[in-house]
Protein backbone atom coordinates (compact mmCIF):
# COMPACT_ATOMS: atom_id res chain seq x y z
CA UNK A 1 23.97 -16.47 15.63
CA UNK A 2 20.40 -18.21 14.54
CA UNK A 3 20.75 -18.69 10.52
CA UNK A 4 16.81 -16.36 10.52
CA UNK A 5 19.09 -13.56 11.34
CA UNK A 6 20.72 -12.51 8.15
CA UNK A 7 17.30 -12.47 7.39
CA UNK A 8 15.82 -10.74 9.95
CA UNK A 9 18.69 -7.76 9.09
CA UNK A 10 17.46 -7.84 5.25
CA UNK A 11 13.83 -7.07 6.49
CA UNK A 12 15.13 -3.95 8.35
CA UNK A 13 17.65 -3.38 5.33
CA UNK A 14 14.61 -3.41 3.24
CA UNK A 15 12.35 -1.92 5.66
CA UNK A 16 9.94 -4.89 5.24
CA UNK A 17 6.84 -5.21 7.37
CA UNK A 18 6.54 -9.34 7.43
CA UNK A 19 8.52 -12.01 6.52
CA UNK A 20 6.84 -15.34 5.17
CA UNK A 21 8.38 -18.45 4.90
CA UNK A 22 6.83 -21.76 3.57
CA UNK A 23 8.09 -25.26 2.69
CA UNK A 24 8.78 -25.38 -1.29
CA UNK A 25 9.23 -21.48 -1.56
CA UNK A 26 12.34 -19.04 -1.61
CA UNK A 27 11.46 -16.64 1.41
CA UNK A 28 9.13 -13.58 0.60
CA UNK A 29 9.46 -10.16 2.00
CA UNK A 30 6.59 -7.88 2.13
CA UNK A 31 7.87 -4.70 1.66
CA UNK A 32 5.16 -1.55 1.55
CA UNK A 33 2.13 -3.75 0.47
CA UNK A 34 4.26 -5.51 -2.35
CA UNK A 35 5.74 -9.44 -1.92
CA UNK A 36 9.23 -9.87 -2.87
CA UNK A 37 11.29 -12.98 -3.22
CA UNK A 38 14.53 -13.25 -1.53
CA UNK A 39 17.54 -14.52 -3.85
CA UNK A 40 17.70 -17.70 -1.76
CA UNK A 41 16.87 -21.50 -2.72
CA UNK A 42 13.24 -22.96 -2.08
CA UNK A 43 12.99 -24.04 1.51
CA UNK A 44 12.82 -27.55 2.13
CA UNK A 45 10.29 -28.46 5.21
CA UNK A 46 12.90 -29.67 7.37
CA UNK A 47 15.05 -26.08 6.75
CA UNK A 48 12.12 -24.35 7.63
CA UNK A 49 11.39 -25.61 10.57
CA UNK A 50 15.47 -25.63 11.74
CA UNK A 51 15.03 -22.06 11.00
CA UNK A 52 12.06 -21.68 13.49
CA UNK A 53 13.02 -23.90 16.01
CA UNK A 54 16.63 -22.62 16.09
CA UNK A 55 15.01 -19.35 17.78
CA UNK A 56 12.60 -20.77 19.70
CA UNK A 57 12.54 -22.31 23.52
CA UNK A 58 11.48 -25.85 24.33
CA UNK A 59 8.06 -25.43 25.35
CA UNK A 60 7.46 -23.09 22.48
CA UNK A 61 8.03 -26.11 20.08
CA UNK A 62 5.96 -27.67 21.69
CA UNK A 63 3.23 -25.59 22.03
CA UNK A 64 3.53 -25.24 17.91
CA UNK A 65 4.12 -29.13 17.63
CA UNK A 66 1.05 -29.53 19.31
CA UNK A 67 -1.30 -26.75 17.92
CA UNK A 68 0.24 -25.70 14.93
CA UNK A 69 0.42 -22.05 15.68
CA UNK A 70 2.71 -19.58 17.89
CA UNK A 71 2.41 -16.28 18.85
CA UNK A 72 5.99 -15.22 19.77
CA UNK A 73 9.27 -12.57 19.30
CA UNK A 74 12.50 -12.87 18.92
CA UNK A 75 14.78 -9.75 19.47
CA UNK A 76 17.53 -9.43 17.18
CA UNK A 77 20.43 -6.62 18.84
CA UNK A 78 21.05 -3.56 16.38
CA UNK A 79 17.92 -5.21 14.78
CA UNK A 80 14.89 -4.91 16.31
């Protein structure tokens, strides 16, 4: 199990639209228009991208390596 799904579960939990993640911040749910903070610590750079790459292939960490954006899913089972 990737660590981004516990999550991935609180967004459906929470029936959250988008989750944001950024180095020096706690995770943020945005949950019908309004941005909430998850009850976690703030994300060090290196966590955030171990969360990323954890769900993502190869030559998708690559592509983002190289171009700093990534348009991709991830399907979560019982999820979404």
């Amino acid at each position: 199990m990737a660590r981004i799904d516990e999550i991935l579960r609180q967004m459906m939990e929470r029936e959250a639209s988008d989750l944001h993640l950024a180095s020096g911040s706690a995770p943020y749910l945005r949950i019908h228009g309004d941005m909430v903070k998850l009850n976690y610590k703030d994300l060090t750079p290196e966590v955030c991208q171990a969360l990323l790459f954890e769900i993502l292939s190869p030559p998708q960490r690559e592509s983002f390596l190289e171009n700093w954006d990534l348009d991709c899913s991830y399907s979560l089972k019982g999820v979404g």
